[in-house]
Structure formats: structure tokens, C-alpha cells
PDB file of N, CA and C in Angstrom:
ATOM      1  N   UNK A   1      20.461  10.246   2.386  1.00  0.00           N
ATOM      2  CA  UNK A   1      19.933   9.997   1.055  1.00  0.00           C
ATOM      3  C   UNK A   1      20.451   8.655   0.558  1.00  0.00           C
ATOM      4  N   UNK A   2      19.506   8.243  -0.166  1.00  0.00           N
ATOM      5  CA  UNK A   2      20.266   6.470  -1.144  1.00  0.00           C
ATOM      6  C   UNK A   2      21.048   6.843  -1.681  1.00  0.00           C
ATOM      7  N   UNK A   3      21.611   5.931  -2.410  1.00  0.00           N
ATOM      8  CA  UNK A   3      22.440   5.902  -3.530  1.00  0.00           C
ATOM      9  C   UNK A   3      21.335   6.549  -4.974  1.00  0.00           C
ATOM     10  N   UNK A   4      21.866   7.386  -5.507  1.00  0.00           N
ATOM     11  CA  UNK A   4      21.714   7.720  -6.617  1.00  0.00           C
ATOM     12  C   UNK A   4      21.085   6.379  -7.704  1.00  0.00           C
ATOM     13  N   UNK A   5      20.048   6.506  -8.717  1.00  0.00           N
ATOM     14  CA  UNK A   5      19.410   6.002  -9.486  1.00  0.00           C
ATOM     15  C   UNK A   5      19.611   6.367 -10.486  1.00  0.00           C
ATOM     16  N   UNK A   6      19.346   5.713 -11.855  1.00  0.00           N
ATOM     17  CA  UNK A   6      18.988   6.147 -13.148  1.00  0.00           C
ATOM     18  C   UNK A   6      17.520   6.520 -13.315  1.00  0.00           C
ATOM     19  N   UNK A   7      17.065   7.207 -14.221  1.00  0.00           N
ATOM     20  CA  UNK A   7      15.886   7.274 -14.641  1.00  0.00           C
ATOM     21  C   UNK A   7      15.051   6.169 -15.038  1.00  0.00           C
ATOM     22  N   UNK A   8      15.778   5.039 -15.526  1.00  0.00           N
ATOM     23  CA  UNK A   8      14.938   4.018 -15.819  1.00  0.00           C
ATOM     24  C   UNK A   8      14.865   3.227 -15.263  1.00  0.00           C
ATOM     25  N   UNK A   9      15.365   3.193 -13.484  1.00  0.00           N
ATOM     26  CA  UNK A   9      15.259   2.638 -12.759  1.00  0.00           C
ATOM     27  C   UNK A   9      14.054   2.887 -12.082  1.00  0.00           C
ATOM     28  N   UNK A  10      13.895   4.350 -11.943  1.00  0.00           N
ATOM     29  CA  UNK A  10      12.093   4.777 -11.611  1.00  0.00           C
ATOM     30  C   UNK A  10      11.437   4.578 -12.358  1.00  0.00           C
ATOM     31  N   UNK A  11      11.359   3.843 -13.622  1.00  0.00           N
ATOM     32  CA  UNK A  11      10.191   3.920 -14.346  1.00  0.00           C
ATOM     33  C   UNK A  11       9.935   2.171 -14.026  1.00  0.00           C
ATOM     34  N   UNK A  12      10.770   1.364 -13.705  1.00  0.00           N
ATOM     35  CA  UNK A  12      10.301   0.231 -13.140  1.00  0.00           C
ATOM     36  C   UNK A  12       9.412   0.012 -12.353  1.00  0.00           C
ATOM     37  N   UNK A  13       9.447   1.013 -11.374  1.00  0.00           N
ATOM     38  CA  UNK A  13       8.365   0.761 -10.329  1.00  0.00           C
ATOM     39  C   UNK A  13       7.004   1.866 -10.396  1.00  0.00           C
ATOM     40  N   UNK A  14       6.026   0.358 -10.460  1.00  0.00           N
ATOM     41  CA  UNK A  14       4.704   0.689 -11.054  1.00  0.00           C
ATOM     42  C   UNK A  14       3.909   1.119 -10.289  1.00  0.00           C
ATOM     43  N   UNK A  15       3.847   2.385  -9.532  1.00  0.00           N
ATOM     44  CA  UNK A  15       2.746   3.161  -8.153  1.00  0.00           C
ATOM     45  C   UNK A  15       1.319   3.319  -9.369  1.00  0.00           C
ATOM     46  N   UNK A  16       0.691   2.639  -8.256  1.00  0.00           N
ATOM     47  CA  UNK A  16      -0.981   2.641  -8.795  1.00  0.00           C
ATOM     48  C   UNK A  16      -1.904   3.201  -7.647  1.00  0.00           C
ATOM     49  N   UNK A  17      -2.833   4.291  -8.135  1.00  0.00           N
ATOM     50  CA  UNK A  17      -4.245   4.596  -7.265  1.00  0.00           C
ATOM     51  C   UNK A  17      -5.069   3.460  -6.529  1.00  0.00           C
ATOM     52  N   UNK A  18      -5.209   3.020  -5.545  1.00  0.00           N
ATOM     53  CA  UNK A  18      -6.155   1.980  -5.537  1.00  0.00           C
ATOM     54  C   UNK A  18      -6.939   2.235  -3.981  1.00  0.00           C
ATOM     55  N   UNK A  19      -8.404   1.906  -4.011  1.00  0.00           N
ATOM     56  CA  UNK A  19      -8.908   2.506  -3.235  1.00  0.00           C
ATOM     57  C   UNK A  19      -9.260   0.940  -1.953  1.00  0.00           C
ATOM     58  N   UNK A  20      -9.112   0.880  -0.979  1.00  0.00           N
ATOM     59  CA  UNK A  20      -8.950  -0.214   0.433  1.00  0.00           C
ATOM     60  C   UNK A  20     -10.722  -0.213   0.498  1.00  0.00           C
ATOM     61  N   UNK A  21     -11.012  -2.046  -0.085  1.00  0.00           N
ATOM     62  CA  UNK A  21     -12.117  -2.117   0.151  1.00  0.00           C
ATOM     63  C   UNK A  21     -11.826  -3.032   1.569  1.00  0.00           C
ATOM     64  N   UNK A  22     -11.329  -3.445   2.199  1.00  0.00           N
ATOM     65  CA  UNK A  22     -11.545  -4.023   3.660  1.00  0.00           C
ATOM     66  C   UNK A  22     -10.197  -4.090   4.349  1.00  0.00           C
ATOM     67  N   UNK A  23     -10.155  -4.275   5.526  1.00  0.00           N
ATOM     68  CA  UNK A  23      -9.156  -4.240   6.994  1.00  0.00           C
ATOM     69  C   UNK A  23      -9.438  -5.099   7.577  1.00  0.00           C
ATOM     70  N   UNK A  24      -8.525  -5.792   8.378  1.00  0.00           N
ATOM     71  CA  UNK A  24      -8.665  -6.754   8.989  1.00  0.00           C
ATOM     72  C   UNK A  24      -7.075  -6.673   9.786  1.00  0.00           C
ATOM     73  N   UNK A  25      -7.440  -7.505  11.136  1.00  0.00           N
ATOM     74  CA  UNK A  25      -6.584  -7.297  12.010  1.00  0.00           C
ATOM     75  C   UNK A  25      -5.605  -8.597  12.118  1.00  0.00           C
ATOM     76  N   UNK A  26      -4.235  -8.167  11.893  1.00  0.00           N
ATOM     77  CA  UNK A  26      -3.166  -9.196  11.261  1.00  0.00           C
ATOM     78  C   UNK A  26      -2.171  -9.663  12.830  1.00  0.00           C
ATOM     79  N   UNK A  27      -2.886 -10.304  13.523  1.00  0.00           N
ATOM     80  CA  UNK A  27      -2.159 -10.879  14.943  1.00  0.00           C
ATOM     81  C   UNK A  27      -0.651 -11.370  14.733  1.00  0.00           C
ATOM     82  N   UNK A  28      -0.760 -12.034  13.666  1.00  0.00           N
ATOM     83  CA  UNK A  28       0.311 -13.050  12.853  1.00  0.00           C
ATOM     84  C   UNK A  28       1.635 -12.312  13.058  1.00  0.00           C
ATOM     85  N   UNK A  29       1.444 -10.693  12.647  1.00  0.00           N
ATOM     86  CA  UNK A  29       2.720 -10.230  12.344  1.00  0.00           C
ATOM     87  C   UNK A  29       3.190  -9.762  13.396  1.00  0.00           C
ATOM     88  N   UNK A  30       4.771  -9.495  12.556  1.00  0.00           N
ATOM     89  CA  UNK A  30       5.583  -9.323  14.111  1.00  0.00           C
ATOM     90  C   UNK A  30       5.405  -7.961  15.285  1.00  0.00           C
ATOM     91  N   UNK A  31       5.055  -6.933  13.675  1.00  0.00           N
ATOM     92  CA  UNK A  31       4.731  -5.320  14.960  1.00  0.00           C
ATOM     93  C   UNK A  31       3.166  -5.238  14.138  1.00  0.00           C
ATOM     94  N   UNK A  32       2.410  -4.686  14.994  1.00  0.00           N
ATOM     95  CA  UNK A  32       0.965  -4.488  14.698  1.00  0.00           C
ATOM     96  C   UNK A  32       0.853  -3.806  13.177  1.00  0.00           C
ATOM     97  N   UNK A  33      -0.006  -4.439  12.851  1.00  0.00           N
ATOM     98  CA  UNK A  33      -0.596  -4.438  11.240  1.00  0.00           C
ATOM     99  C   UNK A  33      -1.783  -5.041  11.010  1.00  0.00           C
ATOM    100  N   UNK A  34      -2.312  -4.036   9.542  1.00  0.00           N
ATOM    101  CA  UNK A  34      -3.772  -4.868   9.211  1.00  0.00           C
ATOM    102  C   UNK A  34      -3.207  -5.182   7.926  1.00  0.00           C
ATOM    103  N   UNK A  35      -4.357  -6.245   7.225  1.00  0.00           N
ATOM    104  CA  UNK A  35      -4.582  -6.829   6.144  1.00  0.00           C
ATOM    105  C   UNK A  35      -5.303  -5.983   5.194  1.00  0.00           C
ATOM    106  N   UNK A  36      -4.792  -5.465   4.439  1.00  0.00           N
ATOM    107  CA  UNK A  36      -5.560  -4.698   3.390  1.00  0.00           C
ATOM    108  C   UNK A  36      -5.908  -5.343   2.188  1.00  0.00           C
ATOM    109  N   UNK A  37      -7.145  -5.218   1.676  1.00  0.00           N
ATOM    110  CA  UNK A  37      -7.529  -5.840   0.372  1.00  0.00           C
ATOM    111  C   UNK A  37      -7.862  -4.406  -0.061  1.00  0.00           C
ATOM    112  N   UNK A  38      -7.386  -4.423  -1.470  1.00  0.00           N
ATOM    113  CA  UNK A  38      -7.189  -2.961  -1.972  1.00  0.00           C
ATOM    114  C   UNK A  38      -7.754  -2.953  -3.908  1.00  0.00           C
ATOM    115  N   UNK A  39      -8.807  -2.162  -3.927  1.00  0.00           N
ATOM    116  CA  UNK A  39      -9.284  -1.844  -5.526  1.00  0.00           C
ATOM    117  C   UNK A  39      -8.444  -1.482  -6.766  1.00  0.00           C
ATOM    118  N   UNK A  40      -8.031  -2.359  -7.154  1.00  0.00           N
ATOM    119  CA  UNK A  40      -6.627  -1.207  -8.326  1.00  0.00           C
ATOM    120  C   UNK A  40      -7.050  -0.697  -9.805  1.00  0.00           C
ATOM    121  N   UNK A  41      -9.249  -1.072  -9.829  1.00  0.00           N
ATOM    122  CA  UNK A  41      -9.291  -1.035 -11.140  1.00  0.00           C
ATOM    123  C   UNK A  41      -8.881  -2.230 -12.004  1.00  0.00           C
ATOM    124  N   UNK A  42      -8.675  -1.812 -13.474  1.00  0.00           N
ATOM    125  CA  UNK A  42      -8.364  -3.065 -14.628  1.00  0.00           C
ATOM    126  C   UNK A  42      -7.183  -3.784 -14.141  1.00  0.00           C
ATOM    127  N   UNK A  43      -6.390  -3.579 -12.772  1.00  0.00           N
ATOM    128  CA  UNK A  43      -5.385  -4.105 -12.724  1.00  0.00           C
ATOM    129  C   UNK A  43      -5.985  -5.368 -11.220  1.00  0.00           C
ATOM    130  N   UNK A  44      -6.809  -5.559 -11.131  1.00  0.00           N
ATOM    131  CA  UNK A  44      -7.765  -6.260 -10.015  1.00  0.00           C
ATOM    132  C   UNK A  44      -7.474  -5.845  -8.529  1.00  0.00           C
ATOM    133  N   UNK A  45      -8.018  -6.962  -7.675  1.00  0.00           N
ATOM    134  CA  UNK A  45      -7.780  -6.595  -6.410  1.00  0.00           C
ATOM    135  C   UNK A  45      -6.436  -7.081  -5.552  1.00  0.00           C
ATOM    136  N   UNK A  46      -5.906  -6.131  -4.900  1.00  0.00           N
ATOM    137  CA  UNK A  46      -4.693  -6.908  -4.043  1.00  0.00           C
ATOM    138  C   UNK A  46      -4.696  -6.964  -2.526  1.00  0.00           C
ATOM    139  N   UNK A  47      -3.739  -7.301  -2.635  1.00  0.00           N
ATOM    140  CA  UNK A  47      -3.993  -8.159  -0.548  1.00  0.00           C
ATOM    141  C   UNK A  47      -2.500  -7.338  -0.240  1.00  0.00           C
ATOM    142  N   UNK A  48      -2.596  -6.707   0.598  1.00  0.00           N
ATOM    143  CA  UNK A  48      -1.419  -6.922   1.428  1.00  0.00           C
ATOM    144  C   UNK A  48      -1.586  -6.623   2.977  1.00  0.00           C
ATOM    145  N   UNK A  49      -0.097  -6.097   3.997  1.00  0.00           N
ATOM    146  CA  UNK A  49      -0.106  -5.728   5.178  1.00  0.00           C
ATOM    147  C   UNK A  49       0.616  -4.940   5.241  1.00  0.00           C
ATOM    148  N   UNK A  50       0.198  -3.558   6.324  1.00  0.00           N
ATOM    149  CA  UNK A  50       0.928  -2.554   6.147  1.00  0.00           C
ATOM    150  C   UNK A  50       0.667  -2.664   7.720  1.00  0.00           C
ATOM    151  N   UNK A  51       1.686  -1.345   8.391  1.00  0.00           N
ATOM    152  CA  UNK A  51       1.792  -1.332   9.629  1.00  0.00           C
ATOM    153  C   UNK A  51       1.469  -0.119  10.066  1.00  0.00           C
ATOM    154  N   UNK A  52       0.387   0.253  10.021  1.00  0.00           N
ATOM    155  CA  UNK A  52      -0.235   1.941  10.178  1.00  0.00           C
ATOM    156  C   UNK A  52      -1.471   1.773  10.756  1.00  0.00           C
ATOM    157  N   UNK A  53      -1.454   1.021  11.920  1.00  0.00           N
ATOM    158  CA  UNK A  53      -1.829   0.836  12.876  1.00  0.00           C
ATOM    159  C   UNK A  53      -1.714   2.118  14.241  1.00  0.00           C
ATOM    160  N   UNK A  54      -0.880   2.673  14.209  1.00  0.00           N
ATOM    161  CA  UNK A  54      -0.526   3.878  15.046  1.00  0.00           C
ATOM    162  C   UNK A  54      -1.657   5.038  14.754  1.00  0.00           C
ATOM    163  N   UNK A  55      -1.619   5.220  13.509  1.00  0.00           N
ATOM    164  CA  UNK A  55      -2.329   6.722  12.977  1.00  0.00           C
ATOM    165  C   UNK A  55      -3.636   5.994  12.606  1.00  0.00           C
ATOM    166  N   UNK A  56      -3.960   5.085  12.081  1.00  0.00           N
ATOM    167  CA  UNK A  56      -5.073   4.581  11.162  1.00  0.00           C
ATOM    168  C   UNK A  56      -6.233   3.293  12.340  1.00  0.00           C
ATOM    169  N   UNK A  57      -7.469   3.860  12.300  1.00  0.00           N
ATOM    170  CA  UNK A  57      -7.907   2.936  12.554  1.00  0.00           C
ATOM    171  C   UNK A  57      -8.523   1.841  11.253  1.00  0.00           C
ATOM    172  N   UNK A  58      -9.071   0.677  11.359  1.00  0.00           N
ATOM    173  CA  UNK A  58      -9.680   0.264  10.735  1.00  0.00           C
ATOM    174  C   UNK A  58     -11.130   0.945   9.731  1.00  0.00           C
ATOM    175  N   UNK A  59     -11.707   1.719  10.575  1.00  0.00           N
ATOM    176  CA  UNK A  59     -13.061   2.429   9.878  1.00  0.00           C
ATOM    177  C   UNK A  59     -12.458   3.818   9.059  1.00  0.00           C
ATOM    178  N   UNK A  60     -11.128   4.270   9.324  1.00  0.00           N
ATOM    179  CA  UNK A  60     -10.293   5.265   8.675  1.00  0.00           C
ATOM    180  C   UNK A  60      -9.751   4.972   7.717  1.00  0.00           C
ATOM    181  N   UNK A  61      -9.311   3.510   7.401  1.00  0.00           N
ATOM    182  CA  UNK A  61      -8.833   3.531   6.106  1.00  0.00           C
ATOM    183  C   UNK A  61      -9.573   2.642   4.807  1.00  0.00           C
ATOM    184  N   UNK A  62     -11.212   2.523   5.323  1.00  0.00           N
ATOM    185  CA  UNK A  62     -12.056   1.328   4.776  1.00  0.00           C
ATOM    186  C   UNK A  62     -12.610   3.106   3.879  1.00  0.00           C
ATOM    187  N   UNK A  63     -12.277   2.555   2.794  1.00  0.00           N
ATOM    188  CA  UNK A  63     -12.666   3.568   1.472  1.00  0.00           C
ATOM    189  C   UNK A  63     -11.762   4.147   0.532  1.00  0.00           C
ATOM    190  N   UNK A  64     -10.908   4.243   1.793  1.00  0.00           N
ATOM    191  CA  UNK A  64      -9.901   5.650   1.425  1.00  0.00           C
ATOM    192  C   UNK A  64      -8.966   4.908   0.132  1.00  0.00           C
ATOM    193  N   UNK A  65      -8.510   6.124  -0.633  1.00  0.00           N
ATOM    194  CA  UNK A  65      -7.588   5.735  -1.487  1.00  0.00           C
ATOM    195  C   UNK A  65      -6.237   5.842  -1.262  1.00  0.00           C
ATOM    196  N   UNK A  66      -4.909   4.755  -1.676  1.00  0.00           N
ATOM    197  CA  UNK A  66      -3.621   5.172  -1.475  1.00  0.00           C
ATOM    198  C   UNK A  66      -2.538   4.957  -2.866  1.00  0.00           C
ATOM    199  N   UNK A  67      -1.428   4.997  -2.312  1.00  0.00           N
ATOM    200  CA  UNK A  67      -0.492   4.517  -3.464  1.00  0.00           C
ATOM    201  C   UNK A  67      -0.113   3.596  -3.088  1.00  0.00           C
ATOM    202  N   UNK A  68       0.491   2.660  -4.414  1.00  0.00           N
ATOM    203  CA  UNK A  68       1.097   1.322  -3.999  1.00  0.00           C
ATOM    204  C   UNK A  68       1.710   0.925  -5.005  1.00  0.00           C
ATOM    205  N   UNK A  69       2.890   0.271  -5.066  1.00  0.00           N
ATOM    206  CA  UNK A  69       4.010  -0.305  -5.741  1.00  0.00           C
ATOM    207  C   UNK A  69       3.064  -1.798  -5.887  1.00  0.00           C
ATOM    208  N   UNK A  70       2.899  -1.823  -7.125  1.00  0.00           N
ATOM    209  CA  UNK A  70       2.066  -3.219  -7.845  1.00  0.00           C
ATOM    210  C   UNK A  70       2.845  -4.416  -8.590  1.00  0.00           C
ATOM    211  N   UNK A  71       4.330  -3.956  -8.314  1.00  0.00           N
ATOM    212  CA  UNK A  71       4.840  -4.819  -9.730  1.00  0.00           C
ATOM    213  C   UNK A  71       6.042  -5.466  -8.583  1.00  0.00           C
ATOM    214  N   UNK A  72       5.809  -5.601  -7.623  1.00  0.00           N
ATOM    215  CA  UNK A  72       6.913  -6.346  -6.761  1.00  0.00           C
ATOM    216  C   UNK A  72       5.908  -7.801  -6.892  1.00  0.00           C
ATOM    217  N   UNK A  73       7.149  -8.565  -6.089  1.00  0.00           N
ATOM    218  CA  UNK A  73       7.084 -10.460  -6.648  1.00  0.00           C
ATOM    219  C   UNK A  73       5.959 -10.523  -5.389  1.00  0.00           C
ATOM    220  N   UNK A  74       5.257 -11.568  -5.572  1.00  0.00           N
ATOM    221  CA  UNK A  74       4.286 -11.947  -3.900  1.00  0.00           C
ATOM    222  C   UNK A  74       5.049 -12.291  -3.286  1.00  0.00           C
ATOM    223  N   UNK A  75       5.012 -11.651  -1.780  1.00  0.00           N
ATOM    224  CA  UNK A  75       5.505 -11.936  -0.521  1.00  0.00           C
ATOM    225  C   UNK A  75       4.861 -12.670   0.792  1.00  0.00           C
ATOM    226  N   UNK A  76       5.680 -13.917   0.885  1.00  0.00           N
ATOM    227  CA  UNK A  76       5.034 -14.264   2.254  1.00  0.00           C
ATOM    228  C   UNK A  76       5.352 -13.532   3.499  1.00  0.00           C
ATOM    229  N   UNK A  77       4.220 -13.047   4.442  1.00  0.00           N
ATOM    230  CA  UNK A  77       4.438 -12.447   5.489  1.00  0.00           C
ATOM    231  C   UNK A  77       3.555 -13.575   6.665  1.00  0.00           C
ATOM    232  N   UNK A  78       4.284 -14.083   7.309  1.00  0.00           N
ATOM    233  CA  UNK A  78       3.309 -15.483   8.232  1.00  0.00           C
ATOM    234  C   UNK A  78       2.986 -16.043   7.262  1.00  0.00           C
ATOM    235  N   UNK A  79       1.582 -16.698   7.769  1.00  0.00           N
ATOM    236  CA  UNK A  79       0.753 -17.030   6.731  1.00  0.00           C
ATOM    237  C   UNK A  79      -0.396 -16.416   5.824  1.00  0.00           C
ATOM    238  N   UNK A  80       0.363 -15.176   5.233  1.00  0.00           N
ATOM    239  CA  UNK A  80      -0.370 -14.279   4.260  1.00  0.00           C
ATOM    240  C   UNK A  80       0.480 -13.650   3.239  1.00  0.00           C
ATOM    241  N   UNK A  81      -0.357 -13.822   1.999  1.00  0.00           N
ATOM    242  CA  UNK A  81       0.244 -13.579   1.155  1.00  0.00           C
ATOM    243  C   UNK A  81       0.116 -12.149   0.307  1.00  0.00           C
ATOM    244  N   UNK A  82       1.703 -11.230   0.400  1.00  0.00           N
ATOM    245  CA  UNK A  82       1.240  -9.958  -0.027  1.00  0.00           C
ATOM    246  C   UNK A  82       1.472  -9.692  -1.545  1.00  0.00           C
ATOM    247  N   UNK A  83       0.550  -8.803  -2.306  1.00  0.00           N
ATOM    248  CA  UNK A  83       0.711  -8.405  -3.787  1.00  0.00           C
ATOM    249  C   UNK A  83       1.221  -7.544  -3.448  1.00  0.00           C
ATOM    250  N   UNK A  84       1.265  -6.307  -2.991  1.00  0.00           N
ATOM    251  CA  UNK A  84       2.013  -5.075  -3.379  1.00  0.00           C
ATOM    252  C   UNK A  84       2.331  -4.404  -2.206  1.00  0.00           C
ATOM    253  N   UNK A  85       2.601  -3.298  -2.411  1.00  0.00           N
ATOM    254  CA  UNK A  85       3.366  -2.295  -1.580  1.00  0.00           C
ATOM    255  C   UNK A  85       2.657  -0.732  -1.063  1.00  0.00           C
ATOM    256  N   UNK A  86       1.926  -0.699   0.065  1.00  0.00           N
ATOM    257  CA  UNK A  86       1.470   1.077   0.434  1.00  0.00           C
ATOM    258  C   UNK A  86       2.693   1.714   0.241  1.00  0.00           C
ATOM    259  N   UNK A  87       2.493   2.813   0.274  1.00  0.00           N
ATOM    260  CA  UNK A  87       3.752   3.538   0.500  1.00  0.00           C
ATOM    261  C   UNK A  87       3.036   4.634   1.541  1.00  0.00           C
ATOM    262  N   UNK A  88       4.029   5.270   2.179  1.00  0.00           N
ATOM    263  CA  UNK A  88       3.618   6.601   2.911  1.00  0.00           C
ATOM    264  C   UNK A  88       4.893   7.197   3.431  1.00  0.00           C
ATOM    265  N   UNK A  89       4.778   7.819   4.344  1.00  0.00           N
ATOM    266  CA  UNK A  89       6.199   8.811   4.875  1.00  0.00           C
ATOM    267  C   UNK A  89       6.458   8.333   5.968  1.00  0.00           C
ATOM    268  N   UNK A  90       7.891   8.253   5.721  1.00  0.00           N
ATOM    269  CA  UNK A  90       7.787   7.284   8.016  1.00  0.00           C
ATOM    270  C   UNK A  90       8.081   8.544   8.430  1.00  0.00           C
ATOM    271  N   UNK A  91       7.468   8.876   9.619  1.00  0.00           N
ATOM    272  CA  UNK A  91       7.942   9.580  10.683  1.00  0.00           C
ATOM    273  C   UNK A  91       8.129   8.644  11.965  1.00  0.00           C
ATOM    274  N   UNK A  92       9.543   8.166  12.150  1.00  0.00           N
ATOM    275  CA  UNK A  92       9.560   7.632  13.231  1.00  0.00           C
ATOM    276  C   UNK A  92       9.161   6.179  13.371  1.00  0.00           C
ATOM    277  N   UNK A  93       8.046   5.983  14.022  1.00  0.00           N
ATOM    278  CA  UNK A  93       7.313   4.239  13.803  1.00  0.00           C
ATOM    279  C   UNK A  93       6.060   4.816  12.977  1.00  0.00           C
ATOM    280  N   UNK A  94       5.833   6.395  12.661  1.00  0.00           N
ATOM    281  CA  UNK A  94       4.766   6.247  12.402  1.00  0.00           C
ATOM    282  C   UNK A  94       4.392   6.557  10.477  1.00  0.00           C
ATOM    283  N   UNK A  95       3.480   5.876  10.114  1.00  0.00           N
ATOM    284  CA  UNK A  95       3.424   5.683   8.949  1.00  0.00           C
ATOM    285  C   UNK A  95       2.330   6.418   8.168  1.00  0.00           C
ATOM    286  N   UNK A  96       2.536   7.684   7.213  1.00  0.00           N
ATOM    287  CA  UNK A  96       1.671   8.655   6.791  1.00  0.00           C
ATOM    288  C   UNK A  96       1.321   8.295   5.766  1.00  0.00           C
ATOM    289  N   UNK A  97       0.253   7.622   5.667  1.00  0.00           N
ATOM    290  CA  UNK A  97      -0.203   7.121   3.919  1.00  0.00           C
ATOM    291  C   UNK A  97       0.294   8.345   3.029  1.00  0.00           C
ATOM    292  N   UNK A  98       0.438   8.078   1.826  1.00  0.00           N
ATOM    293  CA  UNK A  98       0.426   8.562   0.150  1.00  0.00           C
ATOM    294  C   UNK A  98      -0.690   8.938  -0.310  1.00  0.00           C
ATOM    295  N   UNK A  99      -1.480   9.607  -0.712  1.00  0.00           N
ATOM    296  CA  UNK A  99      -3.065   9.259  -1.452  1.00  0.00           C
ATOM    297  C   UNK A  99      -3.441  10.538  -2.213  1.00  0.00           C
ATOM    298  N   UNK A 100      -3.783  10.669  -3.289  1.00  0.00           N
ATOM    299  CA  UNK A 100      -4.289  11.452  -3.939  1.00  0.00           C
ATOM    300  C   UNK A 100      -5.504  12.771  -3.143  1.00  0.00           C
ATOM    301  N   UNK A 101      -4.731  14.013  -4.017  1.00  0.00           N
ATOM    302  CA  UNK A 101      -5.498  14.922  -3.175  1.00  0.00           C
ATOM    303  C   UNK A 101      -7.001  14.807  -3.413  1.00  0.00           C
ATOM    304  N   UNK A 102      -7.552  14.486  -4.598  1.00  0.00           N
ATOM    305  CA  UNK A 102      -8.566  14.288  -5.391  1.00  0.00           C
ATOM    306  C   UNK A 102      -8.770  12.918  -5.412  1.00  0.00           C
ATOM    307  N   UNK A 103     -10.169  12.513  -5.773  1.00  0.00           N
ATOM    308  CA  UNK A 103     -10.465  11.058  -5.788  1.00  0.00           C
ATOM    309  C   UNK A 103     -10.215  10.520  -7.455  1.00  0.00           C
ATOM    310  N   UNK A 104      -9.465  10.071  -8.208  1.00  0.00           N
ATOM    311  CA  UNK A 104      -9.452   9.286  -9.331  1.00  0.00           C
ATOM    312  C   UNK A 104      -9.768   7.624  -9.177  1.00  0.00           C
ATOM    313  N   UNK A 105     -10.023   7.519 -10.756  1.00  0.00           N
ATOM    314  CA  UNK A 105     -10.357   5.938 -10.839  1.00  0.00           C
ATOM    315  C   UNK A 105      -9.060   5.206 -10.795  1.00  0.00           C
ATOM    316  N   UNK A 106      -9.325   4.040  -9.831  1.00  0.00           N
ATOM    317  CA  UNK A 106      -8.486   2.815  -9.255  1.00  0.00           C
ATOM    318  C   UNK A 106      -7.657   2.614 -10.856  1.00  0.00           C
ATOM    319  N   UNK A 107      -6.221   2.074 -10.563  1.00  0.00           N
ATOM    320  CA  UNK A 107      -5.946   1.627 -11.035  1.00  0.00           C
ATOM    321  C   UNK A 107      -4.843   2.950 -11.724  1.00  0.00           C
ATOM    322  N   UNK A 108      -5.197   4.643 -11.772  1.00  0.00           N
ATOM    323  CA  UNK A 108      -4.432   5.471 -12.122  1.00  0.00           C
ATOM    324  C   UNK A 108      -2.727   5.056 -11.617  1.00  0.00           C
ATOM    325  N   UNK A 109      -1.822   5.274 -12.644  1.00  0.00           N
ATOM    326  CA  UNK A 109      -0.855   5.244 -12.935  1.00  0.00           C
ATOM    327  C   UNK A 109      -0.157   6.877 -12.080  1.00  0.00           C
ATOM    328  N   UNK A 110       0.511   6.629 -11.380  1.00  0.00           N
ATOM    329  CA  UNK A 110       1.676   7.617 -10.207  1.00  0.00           C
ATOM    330  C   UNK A 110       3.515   7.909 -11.221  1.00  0.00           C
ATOM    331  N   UNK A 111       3.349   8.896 -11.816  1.00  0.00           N
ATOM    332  CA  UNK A 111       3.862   9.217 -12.086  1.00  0.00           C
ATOM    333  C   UNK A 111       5.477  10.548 -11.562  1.00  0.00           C
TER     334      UNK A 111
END
């Protein structure tokens, strides 16, 4: 387990609904990953790279909705630039998206 948190340390970090309008295949990085451009609703669109490449093909995650940490700084990864953060469960190398059991509108707030 981490180190112990305050409560208002979780309320910093901003998990948003947002649904993956495209994939693309990220050679650049160091362990296999795609490029996600992702719907967040009133909060616009974001770019990042995740590494769920193992479980996920490309035509598997073009729709689907996940969670994502929105309020981290942009990150350079190669030459691409990431807005936010998937989250999912590691098992191992392998990476279990987050996503709402139900479909809500982009941009819902993860409480």
C-alpha cells in the first residue's frame, strides 16, 4: 500500500468520463503503446499514450469510454505530447482499463 493521503489530496485529482475517438500506433515509445485522442465533453479533446496494447486492440478501444486524470501538467513522451492520464488496474504488464458500467456524457466528473 502507499503512503497514506489526506482527503484533500484526492480531491485534487480530477478523473473525467471521456469517450476514445481515435488510436493510432505509437512506434516512438519505449514499450508498445497507442496514441489516444479522447472526448472529455465541455472539457475538450485530449491526446495521450497509454500502453494497453496487450489486452486492447485498436478497433476495441475506438468508441469505448474510460477514466482519466485531466488536471496533470502536459507531458512529453518522444515526440508527443500527452494531456492526461487513463487509468486502469495493472495486472502484471497487463493494463485493465477503468470505464463506466453505463454509458454517460463525456466530460462526467469520477468521484
Amino acid at each position: 500500500m502507499s503512503d497514506t493521503i489526506q482527503f484533500d489530496d484526492f480531491t485534487k485529482v480530477d478523473l473525467r468520463i471521456g469517450t476514445i475517438l481515435e488510436v493510432n500506433d505509437f512506434p516512438e515509445a519505449r514499450n508498445p503503446a497507442y496514441q489516444l485522442t479522447i472526448d472529455f465533453g465541455d472539457l475538450g479533446v485530449k491526446k495521450t499514450s497509454a500502453q494497453i496494447t496487450t489486452l486492447y486492440t485498436k478497433e476495441t478501444l475506438l468508441n469505448r469510454q474510460i477514466v482519466a486524470v485531466v488536471n496533470f501538467p502536459r507531458k512529453q513522451i518522444a515526440k508527443f505530447m500527452s494531456d492526461c492520464l487513463v487509468v486502469g488496474a495493472v495486472d502484471g504488464k497487463d493494463v485493465i482499463l477503468l470505464n463506466p458500467e453505463s454509458k454517460v456524457p463525456n466530460g462526467t466528473a469520477v468521484s
